[in-house]
Protein backbone atom coordinates (compact mmCIF):
# COMPACT_ATOMS: atom_id res chain seq x y z
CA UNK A 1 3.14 -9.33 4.15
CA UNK A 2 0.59 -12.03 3.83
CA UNK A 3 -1.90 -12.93 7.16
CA UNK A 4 -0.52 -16.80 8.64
CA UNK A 5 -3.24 -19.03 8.21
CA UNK A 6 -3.87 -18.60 12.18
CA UNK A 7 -4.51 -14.96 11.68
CA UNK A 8 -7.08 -15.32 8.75
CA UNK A 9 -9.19 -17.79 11.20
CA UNK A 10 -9.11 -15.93 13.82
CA UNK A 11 -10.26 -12.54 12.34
CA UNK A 12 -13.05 -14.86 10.38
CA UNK A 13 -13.78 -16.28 14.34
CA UNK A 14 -14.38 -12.79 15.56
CA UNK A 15 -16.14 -11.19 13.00
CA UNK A 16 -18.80 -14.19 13.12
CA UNK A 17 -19.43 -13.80 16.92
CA UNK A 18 -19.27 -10.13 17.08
CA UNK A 19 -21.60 -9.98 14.36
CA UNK A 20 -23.90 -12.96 15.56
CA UNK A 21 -24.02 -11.43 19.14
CA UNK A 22 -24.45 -8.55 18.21
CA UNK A 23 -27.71 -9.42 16.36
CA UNK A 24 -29.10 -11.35 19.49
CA UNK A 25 -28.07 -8.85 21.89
CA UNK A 26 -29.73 -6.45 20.11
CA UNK A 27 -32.98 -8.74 19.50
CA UNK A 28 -32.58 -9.40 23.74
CA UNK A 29 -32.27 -5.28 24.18
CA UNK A 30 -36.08 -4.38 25.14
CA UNK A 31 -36.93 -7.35 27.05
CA UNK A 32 -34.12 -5.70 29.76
CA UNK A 33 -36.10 -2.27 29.56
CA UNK A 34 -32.10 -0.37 29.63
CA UNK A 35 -33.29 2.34 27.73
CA UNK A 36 -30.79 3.07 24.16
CA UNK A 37 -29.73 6.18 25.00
CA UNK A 38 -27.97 4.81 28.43
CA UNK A 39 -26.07 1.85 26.32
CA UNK A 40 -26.83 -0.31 23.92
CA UNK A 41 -26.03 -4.04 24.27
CA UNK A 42 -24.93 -5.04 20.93
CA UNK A 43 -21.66 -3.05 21.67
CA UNK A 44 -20.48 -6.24 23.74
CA UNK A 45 -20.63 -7.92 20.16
CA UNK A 46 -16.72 -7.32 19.69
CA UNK A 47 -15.64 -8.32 22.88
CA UNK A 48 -17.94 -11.17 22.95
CA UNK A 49 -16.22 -12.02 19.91
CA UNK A 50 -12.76 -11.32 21.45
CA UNK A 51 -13.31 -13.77 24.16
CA UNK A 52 -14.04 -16.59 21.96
CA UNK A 53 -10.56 -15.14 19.75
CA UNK A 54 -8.93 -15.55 23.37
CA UNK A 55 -10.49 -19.31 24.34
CA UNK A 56 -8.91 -20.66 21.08
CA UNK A 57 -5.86 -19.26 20.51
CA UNK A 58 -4.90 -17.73 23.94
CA UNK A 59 -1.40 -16.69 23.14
CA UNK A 60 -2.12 -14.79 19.81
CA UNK A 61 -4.88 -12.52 21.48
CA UNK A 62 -2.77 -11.73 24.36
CA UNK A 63 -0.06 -10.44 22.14
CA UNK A 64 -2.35 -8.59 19.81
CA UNK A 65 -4.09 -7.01 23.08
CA UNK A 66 -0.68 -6.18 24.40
CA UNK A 67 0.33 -4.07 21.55
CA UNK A 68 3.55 -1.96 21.19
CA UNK A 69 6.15 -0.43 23.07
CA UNK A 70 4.27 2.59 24.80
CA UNK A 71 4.79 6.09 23.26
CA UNK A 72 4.28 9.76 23.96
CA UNK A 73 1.20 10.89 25.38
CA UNK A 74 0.68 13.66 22.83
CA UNK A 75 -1.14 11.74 20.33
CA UNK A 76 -3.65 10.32 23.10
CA UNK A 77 -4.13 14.02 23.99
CA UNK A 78 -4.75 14.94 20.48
CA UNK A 79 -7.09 12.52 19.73
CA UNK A 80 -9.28 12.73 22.81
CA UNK A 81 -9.34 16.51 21.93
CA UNK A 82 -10.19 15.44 18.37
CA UNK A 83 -13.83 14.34 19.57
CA UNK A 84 -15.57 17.18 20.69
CA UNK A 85 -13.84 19.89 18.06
CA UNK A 86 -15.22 17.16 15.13
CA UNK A 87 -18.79 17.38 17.12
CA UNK A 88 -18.48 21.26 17.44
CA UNK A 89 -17.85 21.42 13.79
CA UNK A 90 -20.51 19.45 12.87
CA UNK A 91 -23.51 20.77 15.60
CA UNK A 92 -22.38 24.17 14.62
CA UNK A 93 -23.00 23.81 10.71
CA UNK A 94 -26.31 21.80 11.63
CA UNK A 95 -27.12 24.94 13.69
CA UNK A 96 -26.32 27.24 10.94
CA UNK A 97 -28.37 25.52 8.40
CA UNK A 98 -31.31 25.78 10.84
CA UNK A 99 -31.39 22.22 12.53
CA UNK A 100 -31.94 22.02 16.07
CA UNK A 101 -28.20 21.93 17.54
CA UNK A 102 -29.52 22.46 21.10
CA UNK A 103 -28.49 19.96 24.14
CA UNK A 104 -31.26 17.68 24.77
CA UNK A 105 -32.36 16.31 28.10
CA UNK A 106 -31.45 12.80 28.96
CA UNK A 107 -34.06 10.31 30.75
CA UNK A 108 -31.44 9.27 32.32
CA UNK A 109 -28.72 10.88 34.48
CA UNK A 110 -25.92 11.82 32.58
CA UNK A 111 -23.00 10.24 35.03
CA UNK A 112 -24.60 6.78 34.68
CA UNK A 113 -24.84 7.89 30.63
CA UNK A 114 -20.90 8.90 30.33
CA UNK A 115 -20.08 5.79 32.58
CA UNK A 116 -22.28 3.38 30.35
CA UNK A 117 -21.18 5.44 27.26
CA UNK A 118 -17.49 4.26 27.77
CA UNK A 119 -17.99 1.15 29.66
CA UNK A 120 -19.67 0.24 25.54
CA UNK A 121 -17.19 1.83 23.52
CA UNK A 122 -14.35 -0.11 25.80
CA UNK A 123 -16.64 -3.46 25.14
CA UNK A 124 -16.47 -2.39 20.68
CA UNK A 125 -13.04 -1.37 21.33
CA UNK A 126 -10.93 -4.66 22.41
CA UNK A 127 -12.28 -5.81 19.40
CA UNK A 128 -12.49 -3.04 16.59
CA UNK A 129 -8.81 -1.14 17.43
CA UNK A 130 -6.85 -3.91 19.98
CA UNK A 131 -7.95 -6.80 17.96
CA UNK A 132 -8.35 -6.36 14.51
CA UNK A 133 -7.15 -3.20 13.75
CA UNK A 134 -3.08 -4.96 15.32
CA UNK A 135 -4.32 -8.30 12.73
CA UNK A 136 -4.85 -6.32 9.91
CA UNK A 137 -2.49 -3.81 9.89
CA UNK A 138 0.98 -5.99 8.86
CA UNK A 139 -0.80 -6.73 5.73
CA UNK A 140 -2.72 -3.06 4.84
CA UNK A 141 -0.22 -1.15 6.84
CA UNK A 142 -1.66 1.69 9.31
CA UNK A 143 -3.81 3.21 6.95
CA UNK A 144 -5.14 0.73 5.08
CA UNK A 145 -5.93 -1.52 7.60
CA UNK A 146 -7.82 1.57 9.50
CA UNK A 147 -9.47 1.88 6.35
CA UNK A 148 -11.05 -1.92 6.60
CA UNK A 149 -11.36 -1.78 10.45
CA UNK A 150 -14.06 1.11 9.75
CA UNK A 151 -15.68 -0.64 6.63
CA UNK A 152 -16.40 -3.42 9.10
CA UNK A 153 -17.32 -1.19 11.65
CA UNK A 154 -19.73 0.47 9.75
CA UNK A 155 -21.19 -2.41 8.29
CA UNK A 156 -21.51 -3.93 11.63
CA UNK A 157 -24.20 -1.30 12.50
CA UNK A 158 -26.31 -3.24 9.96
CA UNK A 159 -29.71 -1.05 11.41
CA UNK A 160 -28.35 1.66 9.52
CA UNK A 161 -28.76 0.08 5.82
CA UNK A 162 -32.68 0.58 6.62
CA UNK A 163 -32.79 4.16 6.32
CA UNK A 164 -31.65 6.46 2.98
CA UNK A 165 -29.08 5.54 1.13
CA UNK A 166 -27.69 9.38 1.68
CA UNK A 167 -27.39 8.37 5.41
CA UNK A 168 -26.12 4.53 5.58
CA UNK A 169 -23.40 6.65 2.57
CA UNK A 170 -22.65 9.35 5.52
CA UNK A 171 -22.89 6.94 8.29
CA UNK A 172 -20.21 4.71 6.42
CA UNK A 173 -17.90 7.69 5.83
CA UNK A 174 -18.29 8.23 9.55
CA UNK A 175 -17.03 5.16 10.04
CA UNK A 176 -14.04 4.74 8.07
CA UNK A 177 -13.16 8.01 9.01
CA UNK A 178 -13.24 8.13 12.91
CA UNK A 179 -11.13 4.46 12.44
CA UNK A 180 -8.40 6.54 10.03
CA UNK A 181 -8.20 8.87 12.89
CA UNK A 182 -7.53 6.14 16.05
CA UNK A 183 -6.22 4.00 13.94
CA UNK A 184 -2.97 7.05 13.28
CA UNK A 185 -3.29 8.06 16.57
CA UNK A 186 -2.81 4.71 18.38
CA UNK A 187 -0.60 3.07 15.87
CA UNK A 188 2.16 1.25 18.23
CA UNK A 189 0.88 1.77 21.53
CA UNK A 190 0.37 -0.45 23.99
CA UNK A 191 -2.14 -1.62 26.71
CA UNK A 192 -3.64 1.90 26.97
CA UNK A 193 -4.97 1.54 23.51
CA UNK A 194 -8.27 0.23 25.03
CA UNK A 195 -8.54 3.16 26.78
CA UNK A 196 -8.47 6.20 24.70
CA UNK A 197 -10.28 4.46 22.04
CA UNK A 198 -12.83 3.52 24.19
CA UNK A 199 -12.45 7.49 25.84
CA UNK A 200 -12.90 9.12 21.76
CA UNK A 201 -15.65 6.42 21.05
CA UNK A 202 -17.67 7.64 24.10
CA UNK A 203 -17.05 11.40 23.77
CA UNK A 204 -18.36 10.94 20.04
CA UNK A 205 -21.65 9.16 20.88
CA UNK A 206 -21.88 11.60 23.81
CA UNK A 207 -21.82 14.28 21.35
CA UNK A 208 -23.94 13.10 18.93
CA UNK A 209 -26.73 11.96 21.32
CA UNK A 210 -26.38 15.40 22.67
CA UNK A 211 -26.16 17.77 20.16
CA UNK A 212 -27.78 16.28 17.00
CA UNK A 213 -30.29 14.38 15.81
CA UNK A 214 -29.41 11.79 13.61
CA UNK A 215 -30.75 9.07 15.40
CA UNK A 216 -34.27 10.00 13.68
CA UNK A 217 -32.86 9.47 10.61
CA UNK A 218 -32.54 12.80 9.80
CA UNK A 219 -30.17 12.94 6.33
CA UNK A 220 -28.29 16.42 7.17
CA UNK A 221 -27.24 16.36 10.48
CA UNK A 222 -25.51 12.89 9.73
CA UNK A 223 -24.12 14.06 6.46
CA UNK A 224 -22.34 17.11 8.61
CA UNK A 225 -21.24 14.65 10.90
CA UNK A 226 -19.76 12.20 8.04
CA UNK A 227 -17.79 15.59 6.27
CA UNK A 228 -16.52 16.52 9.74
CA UNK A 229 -15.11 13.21 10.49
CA UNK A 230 -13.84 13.30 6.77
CA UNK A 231 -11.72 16.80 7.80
CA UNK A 232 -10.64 15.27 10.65
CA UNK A 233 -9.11 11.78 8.93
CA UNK A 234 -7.73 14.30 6.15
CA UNK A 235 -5.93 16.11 9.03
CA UNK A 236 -4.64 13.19 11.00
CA UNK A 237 -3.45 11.47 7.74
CA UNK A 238 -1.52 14.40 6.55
CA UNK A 239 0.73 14.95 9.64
CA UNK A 240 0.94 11.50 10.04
CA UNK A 241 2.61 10.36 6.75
CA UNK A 242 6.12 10.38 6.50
CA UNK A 243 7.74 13.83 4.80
CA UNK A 244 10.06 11.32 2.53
CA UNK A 245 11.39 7.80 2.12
CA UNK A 246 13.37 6.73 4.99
CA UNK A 247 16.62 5.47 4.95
CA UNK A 248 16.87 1.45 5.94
CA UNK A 249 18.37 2.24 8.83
CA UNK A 250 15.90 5.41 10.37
CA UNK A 251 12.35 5.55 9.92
CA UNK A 252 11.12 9.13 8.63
CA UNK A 253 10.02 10.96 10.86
CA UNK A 254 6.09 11.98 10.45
CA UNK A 255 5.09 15.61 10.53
CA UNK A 256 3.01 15.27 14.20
CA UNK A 257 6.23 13.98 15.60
CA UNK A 258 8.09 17.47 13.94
CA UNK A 259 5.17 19.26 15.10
CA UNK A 260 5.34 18.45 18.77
CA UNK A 261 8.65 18.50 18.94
CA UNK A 262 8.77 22.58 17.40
CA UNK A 263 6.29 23.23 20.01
CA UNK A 264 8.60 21.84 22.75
C-alpha cells in the first residue's frame, strides 16, 4: 500500500523539525547548566516535531496518536521486562571481558533521574513509535517499518557519527534493534503506546548510564550492547511472525499469542 500524498508530507514535516530542534536544543543544552546525565533536551526534538504534525493536519495526528483497538497486557509486560534482561546481558559480558560493569554514582538524585529519564523518552516517543512508526507501517508492514523507524532513530543521534565507525555501526544496530522490539510489541495498541515505549526507552538509558560506559566512547561495551539488542529483536521477531499463511477470513495466529495462551 502506497503512503497518500498527506502522509508523505507529513512524515517529511516531522522529520525536519525533530531533526532541526533537535540540533538547537542541543546547541541551547549548556547555557541551562541541566546536567546530561539528568535529561537531555534534544529528546523534545520528536515531539516538537509532532506538534507542528498536529498544527497542520490536526485530524491525521490525532488518529495516528490514537492507535488501535487496545490489546492484552502481556506484551507490555514482556517488553518492559525486555529492558533490563537486554542490559543484564550486556553489563554482564562487559564484566566478564574485564570492563568496569559496576553502578556508578549519579550527581544527581536518582528519582529526579528516572522521572526526567521517562519524562524524555515519552517526549522521543510520540514521535518515533505513535507517530511514525503508525505512518510507516501500512506501507513496510510491522517489521519493516520498525526497521526504518530505528534507521531514523539512529541517525537522529547524529553526535554519534563522530566517534569510530565500530561504534556509530553498534550504536545503529542498537537502534534498529530496540525499534524491531517495540515496534512487535506495540503493534495495534492504542493510547498506552506512549507509555510503555516511553517506560522501555527510560529503563534502557537507565541501564546504560548505570551500568556501562559507552558514553566515553568506549567501542566494547557498546558493541555488547548492540549484539544484546540484536538477541533480543531476533527473539521478539521469531514469536511474533505468523506460524503459516492465514486464511482470508482468520489472521494466523503468532507464536507469543500460542505462547501465552499455553501458559494460561
Amino acid at each position: 500500500m502506497r503512503m497518500t500524498p498527506v502522509d508523505i508530507r507529513l512524515t517529511a514535516s516531522f522529520l525536519a523539525v525533530a531533526f532541526l530542534a533537535a540540533g538547537l536544543l542541543g546547541a541551547a543544552q549548556p547555557a541551562t547548566r541541566i546536567p546530561p546525565e539528568v535529561i537531555q533536551l534534544t529528546q523534545f526534538g520528536p515531539a516538537l516535531g509532532v506538534g507542528v504534525a498536529a498544527l497542520l493536519w490536526p485530524g491525521r495526528v490525532r488518529a495516528l496518536l490514537a492507535g488501535g483497538a487496545a490489546r492484552s497486557g502481556s506484551r507490555g509486560a514482556l517488553l518492559i521486562l525486555t529492558a533490563p534482561l537486554v542490559v543484564a546481558c550486556a553489563a554482564a559480558a562487559y564484566a566478564v571481558l574485564g570492563g568496569d560493569g559496576r553502578p556508578i554514582s549519579p550527581n544527581a538524585p536518582f528519582a529526579l533521574i528516572a522521572a526526567a529519564q521517562l519524562l524524555g523518552a515519552c517526549a522521543e516517543e510520540i514521535g518515533w513509535r505513535c507517530l511514525l512508526q503508525p505512518l510507516l507501517r501500512p506501507r513496510f508492514g510491522p517489521l519493516g517499518a520498525s526497521a526504518a523507524v530505528g534507521a531514523v532513530w539512529g541517525v537522529w543521534h547524529v553526535q554519534v557519527f563522530a566517534q569510530h565507525p565500530l561504534y556509530a555501526a553498534a550504536f545503529l544496530t542498537m537502534a534498529v534493534s530496540l525499534s524491531v522490539v517495540m515496534g512487535w510489541a506495540l503493534d495495534g495498541t492504542g493510547a498506552s503506546r506512549l507509555l510503555l515505549a516511553g517506560g522501555f526507552h527510560a529503563l534502557i538509558n537507565i541501564g546504560m548510564l548505570l551500568f556501562m560506559d559507552e558514553e566515553s566512547g568506549t567501542v566494547t561495551p557498546m558493541l555488547l550492547f548492540g549484539l544484546s539488542c540484536l538477541t533480543a529483536a531476533a527473539l521478539w521477531t521469531w514469536v511474533s511472525t505468523p506460524r503459516g499463511r492465514a486464511a482470508p477470513s482468520a489472521p494466523a495466529p503468532d507464536r507469543l499469542t500460542a505462547i501465552m495462551e499455553d501458559v494460561r
